[in-house]
Protein backbone atom coordinates (compact mmCIF):
# COMPACT_ATOMS: atom_id res chain seq x y z
CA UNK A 1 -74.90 93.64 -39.41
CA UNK A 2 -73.14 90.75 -41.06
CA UNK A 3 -70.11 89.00 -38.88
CA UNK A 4 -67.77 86.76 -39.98
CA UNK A 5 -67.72 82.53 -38.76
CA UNK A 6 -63.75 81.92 -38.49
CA UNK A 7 -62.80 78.34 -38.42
CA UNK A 8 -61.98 77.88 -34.58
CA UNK A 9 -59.21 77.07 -32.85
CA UNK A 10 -60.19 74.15 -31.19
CA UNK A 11 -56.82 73.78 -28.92
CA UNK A 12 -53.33 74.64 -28.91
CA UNK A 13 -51.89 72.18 -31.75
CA UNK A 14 -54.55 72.87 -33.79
CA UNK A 15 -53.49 74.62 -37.19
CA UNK A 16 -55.90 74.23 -39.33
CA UNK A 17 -59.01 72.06 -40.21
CA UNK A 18 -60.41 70.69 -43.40
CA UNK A 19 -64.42 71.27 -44.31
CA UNK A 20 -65.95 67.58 -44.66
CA UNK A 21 -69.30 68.13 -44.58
CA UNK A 22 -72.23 71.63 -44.03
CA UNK A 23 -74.46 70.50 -41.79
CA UNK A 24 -77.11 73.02 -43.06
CA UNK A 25 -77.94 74.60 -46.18
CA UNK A 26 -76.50 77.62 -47.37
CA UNK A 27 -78.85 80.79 -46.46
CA UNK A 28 -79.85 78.65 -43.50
CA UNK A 29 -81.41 80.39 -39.95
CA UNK A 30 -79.05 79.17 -37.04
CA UNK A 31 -78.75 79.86 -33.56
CA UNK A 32 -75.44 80.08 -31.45
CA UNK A 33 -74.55 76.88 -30.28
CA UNK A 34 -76.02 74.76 -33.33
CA UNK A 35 -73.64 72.30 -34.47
CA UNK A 36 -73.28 73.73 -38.34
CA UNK A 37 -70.04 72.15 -40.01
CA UNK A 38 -68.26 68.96 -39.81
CA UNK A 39 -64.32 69.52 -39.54
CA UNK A 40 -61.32 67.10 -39.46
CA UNK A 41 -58.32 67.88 -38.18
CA UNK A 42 -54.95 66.26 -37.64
CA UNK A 43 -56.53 63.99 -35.04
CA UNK A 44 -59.96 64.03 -35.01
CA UNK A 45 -63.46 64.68 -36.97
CA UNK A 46 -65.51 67.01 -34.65
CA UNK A 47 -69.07 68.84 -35.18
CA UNK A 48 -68.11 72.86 -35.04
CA UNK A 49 -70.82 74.69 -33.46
CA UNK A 50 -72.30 78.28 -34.89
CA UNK A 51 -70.73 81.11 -32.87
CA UNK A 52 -73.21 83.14 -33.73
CA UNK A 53 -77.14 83.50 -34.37
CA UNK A 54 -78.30 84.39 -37.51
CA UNK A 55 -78.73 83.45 -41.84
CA UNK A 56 -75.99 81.53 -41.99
CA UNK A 57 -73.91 82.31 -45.31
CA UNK A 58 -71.19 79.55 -46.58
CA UNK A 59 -67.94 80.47 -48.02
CA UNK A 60 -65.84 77.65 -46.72
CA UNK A 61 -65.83 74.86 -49.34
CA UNK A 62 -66.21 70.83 -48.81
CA UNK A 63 -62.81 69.08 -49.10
CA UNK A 64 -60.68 72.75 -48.61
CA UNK A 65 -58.19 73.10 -45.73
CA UNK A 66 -58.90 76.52 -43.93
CA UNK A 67 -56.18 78.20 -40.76
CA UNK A 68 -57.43 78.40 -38.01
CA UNK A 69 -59.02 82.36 -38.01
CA UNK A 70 -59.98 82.12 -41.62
CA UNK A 71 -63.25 83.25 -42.74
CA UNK A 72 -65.62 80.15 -43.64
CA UNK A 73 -68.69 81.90 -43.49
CA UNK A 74 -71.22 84.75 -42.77
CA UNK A 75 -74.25 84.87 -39.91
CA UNK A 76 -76.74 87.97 -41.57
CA UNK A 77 -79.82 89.64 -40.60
CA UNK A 78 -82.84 88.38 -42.38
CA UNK A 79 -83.03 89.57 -45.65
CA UNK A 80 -79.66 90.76 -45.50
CA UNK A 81 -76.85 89.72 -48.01
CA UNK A 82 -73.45 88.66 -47.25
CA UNK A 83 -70.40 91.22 -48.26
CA UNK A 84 -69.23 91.20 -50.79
CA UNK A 85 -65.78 88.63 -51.09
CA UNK A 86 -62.80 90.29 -52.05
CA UNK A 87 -61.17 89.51 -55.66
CA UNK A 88 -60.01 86.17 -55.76
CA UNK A 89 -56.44 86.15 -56.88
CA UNK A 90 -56.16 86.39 -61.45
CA UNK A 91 -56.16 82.75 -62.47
CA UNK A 92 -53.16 81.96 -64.43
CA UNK A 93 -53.29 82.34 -68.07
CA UNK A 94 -53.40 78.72 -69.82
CA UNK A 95 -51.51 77.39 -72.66
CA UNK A 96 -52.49 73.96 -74.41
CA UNK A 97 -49.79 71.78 -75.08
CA UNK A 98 -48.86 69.24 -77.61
CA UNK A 99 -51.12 65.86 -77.97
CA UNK A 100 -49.71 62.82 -77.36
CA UNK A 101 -51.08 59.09 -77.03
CA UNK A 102 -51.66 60.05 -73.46
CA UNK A 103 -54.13 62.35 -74.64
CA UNK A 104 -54.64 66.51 -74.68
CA UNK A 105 -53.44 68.06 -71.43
CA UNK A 106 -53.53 71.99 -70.29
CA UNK A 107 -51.22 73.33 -68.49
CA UNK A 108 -50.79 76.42 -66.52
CA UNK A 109 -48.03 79.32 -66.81
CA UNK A 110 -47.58 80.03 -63.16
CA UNK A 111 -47.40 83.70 -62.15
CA UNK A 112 -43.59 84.79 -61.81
CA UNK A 113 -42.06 83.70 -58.47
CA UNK A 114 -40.19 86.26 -56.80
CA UNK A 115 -36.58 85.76 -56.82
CA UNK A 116 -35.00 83.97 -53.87
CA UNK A 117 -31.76 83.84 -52.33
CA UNK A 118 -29.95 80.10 -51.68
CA UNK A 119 -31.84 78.81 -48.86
CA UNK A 120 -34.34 81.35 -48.31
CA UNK A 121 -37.46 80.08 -46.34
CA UNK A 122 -40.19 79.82 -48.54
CA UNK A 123 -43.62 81.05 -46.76
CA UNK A 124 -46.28 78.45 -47.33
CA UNK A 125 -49.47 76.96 -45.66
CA UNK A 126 -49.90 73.62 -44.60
CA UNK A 127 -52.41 72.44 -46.83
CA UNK A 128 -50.13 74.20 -49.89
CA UNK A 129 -46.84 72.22 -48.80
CA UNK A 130 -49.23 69.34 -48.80
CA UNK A 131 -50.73 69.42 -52.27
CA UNK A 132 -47.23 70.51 -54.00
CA UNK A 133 -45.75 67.59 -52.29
CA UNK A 134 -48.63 65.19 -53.37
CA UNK A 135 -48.41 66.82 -56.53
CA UNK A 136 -44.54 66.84 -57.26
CA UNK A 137 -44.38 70.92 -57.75
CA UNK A 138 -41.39 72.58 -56.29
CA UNK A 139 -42.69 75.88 -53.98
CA UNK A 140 -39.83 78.03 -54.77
CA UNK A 141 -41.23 78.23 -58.51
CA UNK A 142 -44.68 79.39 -57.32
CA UNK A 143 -45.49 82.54 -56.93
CA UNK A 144 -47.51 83.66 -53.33
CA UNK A 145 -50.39 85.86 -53.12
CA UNK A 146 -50.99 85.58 -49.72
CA UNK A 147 -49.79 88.02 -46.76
CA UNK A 148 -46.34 88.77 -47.14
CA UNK A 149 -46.04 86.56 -50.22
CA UNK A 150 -47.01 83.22 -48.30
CA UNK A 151 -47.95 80.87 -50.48
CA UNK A 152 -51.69 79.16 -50.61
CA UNK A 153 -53.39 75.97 -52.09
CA UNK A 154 -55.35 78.04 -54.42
CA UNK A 155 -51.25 79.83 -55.97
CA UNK A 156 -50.18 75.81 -55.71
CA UNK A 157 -53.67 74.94 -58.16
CA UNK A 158 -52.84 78.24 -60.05
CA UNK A 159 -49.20 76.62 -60.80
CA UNK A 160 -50.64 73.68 -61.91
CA UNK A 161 -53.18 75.04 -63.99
CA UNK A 162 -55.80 73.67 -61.98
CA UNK A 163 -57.69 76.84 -60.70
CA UNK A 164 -60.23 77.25 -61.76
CA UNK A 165 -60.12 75.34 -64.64
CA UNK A 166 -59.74 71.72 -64.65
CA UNK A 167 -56.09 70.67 -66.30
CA UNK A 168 -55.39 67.21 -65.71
CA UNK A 169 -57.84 65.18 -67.78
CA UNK A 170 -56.74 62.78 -70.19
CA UNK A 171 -58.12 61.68 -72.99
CA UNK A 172 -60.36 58.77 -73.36
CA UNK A 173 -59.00 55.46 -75.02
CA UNK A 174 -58.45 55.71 -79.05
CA UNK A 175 -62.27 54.26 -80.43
CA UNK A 176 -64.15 55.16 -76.79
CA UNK A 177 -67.18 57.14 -77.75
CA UNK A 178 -68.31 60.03 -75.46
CA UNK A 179 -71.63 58.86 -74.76
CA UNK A 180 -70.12 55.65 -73.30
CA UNK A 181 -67.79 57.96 -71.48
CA UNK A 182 -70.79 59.73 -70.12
CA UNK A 183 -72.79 56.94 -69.29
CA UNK A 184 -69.91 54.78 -67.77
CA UNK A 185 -70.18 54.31 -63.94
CA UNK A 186 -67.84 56.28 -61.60
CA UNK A 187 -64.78 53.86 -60.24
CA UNK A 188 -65.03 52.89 -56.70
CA UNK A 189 -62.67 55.25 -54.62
CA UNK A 190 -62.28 56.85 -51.09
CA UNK A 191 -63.69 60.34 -50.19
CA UNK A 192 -60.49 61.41 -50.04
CA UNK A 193 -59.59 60.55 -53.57
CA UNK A 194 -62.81 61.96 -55.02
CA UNK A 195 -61.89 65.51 -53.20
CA UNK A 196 -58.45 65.90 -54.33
CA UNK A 197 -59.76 64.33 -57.64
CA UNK A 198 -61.99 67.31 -57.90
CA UNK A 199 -59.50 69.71 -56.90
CA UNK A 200 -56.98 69.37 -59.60
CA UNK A 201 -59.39 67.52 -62.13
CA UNK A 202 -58.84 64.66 -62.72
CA UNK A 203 -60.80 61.99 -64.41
CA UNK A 204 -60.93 59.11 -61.97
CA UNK A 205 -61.44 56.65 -64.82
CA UNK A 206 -57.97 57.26 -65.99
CA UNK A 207 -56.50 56.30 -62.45
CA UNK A 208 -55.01 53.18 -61.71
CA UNK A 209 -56.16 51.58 -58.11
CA UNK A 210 -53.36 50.56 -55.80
CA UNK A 211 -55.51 48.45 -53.59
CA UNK A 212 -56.84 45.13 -54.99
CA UNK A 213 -60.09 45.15 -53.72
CA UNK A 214 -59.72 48.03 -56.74
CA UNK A 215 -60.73 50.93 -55.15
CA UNK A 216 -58.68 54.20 -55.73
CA UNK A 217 -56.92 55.81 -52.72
CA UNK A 218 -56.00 59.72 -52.49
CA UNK A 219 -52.63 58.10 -52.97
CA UNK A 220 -53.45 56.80 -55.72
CA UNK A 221 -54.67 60.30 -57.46
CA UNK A 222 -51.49 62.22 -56.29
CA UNK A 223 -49.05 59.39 -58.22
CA UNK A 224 -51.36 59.50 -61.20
CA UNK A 225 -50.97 63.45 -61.02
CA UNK A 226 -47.35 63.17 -60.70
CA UNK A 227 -46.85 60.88 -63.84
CA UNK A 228 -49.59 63.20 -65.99
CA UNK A 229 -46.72 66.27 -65.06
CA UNK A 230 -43.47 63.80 -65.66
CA UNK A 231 -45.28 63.09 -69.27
CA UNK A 232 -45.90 66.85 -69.71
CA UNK A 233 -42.33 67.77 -68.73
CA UNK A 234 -40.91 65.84 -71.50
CA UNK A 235 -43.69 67.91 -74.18
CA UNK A 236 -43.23 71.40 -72.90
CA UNK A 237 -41.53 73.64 -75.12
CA UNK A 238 -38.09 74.98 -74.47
CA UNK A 239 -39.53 78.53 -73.23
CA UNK A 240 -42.38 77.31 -70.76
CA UNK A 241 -41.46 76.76 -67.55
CA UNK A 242 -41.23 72.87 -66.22
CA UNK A 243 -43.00 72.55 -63.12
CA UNK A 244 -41.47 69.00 -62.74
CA UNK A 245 -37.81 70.42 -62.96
CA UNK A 246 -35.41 70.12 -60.06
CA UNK A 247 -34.20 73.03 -58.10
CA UNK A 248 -30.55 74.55 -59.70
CA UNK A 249 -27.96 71.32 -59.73
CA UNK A 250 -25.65 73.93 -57.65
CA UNK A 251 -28.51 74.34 -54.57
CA UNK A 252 -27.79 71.73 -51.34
CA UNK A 253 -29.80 68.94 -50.57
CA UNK A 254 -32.25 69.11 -47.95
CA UNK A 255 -30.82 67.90 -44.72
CA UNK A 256 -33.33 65.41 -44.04
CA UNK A 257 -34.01 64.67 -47.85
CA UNK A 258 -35.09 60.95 -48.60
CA UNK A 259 -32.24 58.55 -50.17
CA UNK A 260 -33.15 56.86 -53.12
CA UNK A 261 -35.41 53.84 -52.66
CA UNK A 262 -33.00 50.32 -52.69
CA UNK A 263 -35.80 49.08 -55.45
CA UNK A 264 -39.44 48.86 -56.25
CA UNK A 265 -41.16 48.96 -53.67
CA UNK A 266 -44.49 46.69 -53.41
CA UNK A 267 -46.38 49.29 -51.26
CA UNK A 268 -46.07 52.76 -50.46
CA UNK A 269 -47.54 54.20 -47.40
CA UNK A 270 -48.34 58.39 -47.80
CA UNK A 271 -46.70 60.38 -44.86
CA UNK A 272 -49.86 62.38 -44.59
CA UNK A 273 -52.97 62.31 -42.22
CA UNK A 274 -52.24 60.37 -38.90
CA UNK A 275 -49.03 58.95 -40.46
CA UNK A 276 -47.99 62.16 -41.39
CA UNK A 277 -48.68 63.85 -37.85
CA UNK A 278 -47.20 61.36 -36.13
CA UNK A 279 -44.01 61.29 -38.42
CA UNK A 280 -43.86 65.30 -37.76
CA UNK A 281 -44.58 65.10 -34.02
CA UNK A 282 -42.28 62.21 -33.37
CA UNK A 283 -39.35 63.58 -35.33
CA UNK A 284 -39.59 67.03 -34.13
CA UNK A 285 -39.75 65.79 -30.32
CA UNK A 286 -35.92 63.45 -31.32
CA UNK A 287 -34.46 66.90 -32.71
CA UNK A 288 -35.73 69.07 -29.58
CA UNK A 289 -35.61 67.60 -26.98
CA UNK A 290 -32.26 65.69 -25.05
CA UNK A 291 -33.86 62.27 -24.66
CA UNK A 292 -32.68 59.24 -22.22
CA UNK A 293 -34.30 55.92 -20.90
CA UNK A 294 -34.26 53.85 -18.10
CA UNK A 295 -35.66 50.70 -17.31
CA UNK A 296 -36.85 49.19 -13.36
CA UNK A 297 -38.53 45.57 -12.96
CA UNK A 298 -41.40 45.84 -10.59
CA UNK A 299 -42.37 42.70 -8.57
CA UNK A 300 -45.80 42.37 -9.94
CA UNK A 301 -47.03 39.76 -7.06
CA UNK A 302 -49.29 42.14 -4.87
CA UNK A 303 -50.83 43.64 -8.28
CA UNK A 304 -51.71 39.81 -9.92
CA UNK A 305 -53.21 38.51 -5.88
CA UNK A 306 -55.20 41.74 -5.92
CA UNK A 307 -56.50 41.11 -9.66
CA UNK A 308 -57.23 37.58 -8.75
CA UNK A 309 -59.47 38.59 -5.64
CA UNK A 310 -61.23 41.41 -7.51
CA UNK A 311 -62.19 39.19 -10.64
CA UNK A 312 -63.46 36.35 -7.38
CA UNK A 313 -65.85 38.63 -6.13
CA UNK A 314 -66.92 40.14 -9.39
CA UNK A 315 -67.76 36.56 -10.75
CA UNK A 316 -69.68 35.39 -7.27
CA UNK A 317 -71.67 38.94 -7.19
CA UNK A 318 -72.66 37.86 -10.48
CA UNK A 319 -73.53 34.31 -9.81
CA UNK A 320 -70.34 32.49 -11.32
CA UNK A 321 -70.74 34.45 -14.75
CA UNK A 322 -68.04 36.73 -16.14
CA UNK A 323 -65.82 39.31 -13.81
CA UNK A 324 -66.78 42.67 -13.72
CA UNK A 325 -65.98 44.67 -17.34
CA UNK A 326 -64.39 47.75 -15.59
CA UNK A 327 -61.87 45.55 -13.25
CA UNK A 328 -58.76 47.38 -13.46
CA UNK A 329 -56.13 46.26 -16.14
CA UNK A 330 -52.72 46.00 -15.69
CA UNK A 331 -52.24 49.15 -17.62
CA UNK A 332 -54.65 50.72 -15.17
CA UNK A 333 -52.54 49.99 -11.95
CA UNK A 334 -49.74 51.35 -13.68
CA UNK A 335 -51.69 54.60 -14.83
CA UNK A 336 -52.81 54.99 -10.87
CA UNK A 337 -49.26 54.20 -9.68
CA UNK A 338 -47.54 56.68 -12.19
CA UNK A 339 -50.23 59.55 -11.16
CA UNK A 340 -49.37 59.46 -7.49
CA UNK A 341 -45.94 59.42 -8.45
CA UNK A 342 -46.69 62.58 -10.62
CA UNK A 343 -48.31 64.14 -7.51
CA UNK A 344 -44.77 63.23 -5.15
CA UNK A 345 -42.69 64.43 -7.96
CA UNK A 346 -43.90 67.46 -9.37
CA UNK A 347 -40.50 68.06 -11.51
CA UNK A 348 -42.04 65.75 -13.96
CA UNK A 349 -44.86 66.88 -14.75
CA UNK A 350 -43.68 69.80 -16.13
CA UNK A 351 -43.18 71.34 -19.92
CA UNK A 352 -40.07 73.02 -21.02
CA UNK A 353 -40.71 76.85 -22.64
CA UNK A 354 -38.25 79.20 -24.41
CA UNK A 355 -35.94 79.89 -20.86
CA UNK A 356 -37.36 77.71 -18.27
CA UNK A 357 -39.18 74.14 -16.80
CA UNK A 358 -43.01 74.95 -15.99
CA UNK A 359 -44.30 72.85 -13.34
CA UNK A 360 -47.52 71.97 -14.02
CA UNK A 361 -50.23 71.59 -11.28
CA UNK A 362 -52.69 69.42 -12.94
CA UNK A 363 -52.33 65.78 -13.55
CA UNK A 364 -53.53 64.78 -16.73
CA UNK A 365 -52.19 61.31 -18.06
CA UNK A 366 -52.02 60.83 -21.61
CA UNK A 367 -52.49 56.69 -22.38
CA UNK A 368 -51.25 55.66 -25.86
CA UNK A 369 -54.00 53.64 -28.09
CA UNK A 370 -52.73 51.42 -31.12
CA UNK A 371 -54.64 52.17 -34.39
CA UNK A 372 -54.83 49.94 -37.09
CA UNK A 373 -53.12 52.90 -39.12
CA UNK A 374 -51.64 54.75 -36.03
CA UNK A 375 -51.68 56.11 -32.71
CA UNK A 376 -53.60 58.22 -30.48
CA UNK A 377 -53.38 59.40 -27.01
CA UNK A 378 -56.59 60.41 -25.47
CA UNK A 379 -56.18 62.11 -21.67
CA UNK A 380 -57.68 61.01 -18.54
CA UNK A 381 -57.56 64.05 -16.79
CA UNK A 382 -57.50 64.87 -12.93
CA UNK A 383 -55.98 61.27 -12.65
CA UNK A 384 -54.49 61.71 -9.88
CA UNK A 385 -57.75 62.29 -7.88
CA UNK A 386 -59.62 58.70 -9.69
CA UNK A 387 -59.76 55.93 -7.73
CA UNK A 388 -58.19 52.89 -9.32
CA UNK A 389 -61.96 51.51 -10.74
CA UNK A 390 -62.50 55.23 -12.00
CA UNK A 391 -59.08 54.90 -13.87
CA UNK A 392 -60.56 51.66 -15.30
CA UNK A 393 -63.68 52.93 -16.25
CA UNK A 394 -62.46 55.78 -17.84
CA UNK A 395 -59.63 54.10 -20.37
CA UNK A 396 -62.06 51.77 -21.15
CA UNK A 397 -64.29 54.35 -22.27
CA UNK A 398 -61.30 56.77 -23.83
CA UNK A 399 -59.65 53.41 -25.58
CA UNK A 400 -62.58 52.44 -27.14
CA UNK A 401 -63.68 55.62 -28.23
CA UNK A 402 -60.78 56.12 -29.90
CA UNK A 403 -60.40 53.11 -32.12
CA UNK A 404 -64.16 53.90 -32.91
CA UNK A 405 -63.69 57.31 -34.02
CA UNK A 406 -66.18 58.49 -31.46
CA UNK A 407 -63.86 60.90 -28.93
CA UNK A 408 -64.49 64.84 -29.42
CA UNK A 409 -60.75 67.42 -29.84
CA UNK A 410 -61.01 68.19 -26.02
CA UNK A 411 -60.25 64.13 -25.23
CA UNK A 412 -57.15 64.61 -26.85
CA UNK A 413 -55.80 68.31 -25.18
CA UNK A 414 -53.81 68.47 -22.18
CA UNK A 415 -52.07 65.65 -21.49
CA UNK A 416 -48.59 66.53 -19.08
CA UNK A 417 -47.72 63.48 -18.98
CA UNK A 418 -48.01 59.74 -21.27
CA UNK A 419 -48.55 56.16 -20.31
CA UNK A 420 -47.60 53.67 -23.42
CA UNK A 421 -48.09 49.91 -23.07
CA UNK A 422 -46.58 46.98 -25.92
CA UNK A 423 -46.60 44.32 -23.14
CA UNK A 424 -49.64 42.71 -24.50
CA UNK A 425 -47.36 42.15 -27.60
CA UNK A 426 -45.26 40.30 -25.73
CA UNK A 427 -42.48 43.23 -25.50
CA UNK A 428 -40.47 43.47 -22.73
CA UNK A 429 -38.75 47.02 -22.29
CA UNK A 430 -38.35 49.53 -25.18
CA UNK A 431 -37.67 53.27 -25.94
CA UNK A 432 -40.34 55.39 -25.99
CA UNK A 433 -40.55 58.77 -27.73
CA UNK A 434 -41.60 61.70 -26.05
CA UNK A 435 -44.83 63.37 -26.81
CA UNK A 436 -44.49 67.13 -26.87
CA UNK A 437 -44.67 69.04 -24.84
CA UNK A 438 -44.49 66.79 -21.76
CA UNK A 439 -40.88 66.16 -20.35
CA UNK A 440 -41.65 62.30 -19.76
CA UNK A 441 -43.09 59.17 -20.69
CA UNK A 442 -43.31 55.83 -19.03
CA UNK A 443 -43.57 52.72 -21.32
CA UNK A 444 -44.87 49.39 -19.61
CA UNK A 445 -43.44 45.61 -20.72
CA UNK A 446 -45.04 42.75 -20.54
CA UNK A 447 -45.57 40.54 -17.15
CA UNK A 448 -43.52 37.55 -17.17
CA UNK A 449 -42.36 35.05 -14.70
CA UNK A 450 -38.76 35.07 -13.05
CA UNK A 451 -37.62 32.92 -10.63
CA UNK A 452 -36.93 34.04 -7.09
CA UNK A 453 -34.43 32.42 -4.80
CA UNK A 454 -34.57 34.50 -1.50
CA UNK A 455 -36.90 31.85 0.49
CA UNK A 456 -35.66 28.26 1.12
CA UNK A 457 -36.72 27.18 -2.68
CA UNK A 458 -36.96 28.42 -5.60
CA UNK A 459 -40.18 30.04 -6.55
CA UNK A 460 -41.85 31.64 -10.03
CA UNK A 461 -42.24 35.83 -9.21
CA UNK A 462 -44.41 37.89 -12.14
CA UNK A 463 -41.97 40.84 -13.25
CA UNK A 464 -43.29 43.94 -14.89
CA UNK A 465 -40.47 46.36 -16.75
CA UNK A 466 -40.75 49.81 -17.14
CA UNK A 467 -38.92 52.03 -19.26
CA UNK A 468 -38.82 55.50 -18.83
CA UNK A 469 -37.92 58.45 -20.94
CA UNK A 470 -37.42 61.79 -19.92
CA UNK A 471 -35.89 65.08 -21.24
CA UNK A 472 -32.44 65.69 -19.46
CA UNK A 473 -33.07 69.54 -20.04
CA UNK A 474 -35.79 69.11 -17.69
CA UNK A 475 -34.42 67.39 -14.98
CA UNK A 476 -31.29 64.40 -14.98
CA UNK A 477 -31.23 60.87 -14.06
CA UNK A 478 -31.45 60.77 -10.33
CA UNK A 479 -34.82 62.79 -9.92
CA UNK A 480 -36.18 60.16 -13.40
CA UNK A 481 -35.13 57.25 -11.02
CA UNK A 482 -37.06 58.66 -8.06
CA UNK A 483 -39.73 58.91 -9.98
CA UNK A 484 -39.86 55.22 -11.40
CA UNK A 485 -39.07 54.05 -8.13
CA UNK A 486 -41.98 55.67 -6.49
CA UNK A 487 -44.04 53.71 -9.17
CA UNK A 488 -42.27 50.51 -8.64
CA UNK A 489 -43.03 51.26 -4.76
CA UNK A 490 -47.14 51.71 -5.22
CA UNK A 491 -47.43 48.90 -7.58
CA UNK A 492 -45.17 46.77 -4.81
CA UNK A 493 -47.29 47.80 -1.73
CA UNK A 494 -50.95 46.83 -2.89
């Protein structure tokens, strides 16, 4: 009997996850276990395993977004065919509009949108709000066909005309001849841009590349997309709808609605991907959550002897040559230091819920790595019971696997509390955001030297600052300066 392979849930921010690559044929034997499908999500690109034995069946398609619990494929009997799929959705009739020097374009006539009251949450899926913002088309004019009306990616493509049938395509160049057309090589451009290319069908060749090494982004493709439907805006006729219009003049603007931009801009970075998941995250932890910070100097003297002596007898064990690779940072000690703190001040490691502050029991420190195009925070869990050169050994090995792309989802799940570091930037103290859902997070400055005047001369002391943010719904300022004093005290008394 035929079962169904759901995209999994892989942990508890996980929404959805977009199909990059089958790692086996379709009508392929598999057994449980067997990595089968390459997914990305909003933080990582991790092998899925089967969850089942059997012909393996594929229904999910490269470069689609599917919800976590969504069908992506079928594990049969031998010889035994898949059910069948239910109906897909009837595509949108299509209309051809006028010709212009830009070329013939088709365009859809959405299915009617059901009517909707001012300010009326409109039920759509992630990857749907993502393509009709890409794409410039306004949800409340699309019409849902998913449960309870929500609205898909494939209703978004039906809007614009793009499912099933390709819509976007412009003409070639006045005097091109098709066989050149046909024989002409493909543009450079990203995977990315070739999937949503694909999607809404559009002929690469007519896209202009932002980058100048000339390679077209995804970027790229959605602002191409978005000037094809401005140009088609101004040719539809009076009694087709305009998928480019504005909402009603008389309907409020969004509360957190961009201003207009000050002038041309020389770049524009999407707020999608990373970016995007970081704007989201970041934003919704400033609205939620009742955020203060501190800041404590720690006497860094015992920390920068102790560093000294380690690196010593890592370079004589290895006859005068280079100290030890997994000597303990600076970050490290402060990792250490703010895990035993953790364990003698259980009130911050704790998560806020719907009516009370969870104390959690487990330590697992979250440690902030700088991207070239964002951030991660892989978690080094059980800290508290590392040893300082375990600590080491282990961001070493989460750091680099993160800027490499090599960390699985499970590096990334559980973190109760976060460690951030901008000293080697030459930062002192600074405000760091929350990550959700801890109730803290500690950011560490740079070490510089201040001069100390309690012997009988004057004398250079390295200084470490913290700063230290922390939810006041959780728990209020004396209990957050406890706690950063008990890691100025451990880093003190090495």
């Amino acid at each position: 009997m035929a079962t169904e392979f759901a995209m999994p849930k892989l942990g508890l921010t996980m929404e959805s996850g977009t199909i990059l690559q089958w790692l086996v044929p379709d009508g392929t034997p598999v057994n449980a276990g067997q990595a089968v499908v390459l997914v990305e999500t909003d933080k990582v690109e991790t092998e899925i395993e089967a969850s089942g034995s059997g012909v393996l069946h594929l229904t999910g398609e490269v470069g689609e977004n599917y919800e976590c619990g969504v069908r992506i494929g079928w594990f049969c009997e031998a010889g035994e065919s898949p059910p069948t799929a239910a109906a897909a959705p009837p595509r949108a009739a299509v209309q051809p509009l006028k010709s212009s020097r830009m070329g013939s374009v088709v365009a859809a006539a959405p299915a009617t949108a059901p009517p909707r009251a001012p300010g009326e949450r409109v039920l759509a899926s992630p990857a749907a709000k993502r393509l009709a913002r890409e794409v410039g088309v306004e949800l409340a004019s699309v019409a849902g066909t998913g449960p309870k009306g929500r609205i898909t990616e494939r209703d978004v493509r039906a809007a614009l005309g793009a499912s099933p049938a390709p819509v976007l395509r412009e003409a070639a160049p006045a005097g091109t001849a098709a066989a050149d057309l046909s024989a002409a090589v493909s543009p450079p451009a990203t995977l990315a841009a070739r999937q949503l290319a694909d999607l809404l069908g559009v002929d690469l060749r007519t896209v202009r590349a932002g980058a100048a090494d000339g390679r077209i982004s995804r970027a790229d493709v959605a602002v191409h997309v978005r000037e094809v439907l401005a140009r088609l805006s101004r040719l539809v006729e009076p009694d087709q709808p305009n998928l480019m219009s504005a909402a009603p003049e008389t309907k409020p603007a969004a509360a957190d609605e961009a201003p207009p931009l000050a002038q041309t801009p020389t770049e524009e970075i999407p707020l999608r991907g990373m970016r995007g998941v970081i704007a989201d995250r970041m934003s919704a932890s400033l609205r939620s959550m009742a955020q203060l910070t501190l800041t404590m100097d720690v006497d860094m003297s015992a920390v920068v002897a102790e560093r000294a002596a380690l690196a010593e007898t890592a370079r004589r064990g290895n006859g005068g040559g280079t100290a030890d690779a997994a000597m303990p940072g600076y970050t490290d000690y402060v990792v250490a230091a703010a895990a035993a703190a953790l364990r003698a001040h259980p009130r911050i490691n704790s998560q806020v819920t719907a009516n009370a502050v969870a104390l959690l029991g487990d330590i697992h420190v979250g440690l902030a790595v700088a991207l070239d195009d964002g951030l991660l925070v892989p978690v080094i869990r059980h800290t508290d019971r590392l040893s300082l050169s375990e600590i080491a050994v282990e961001t070493k090995r989460l750091a680099g696997g993160a800027r490499e792309g090599a960390l699985g989802y499970d590096d990334f799940q559980g973190a109760t509390f976060t460690v951030t570091a901008l000293g080697m930037f030459g930062v002192d103290a600074f405000t760091p955001v929350i990550n959700p859902p801890n109730t803290a997070i500690l950011g560490v400055g740079r070490i510089r030297n201040e001069t100390d005047w309690s012997g009988d001369a004057p004398a250079a002391r390295p200084v470490l600052t913290l700063s230290l943010t922390w939810d006041h719904r959780a728990f209020d300022g004396a209990p957050a300066a406890r706690f950063a004093g008990a890691v100025r005290d451990w880093l003190e008394s090495r």
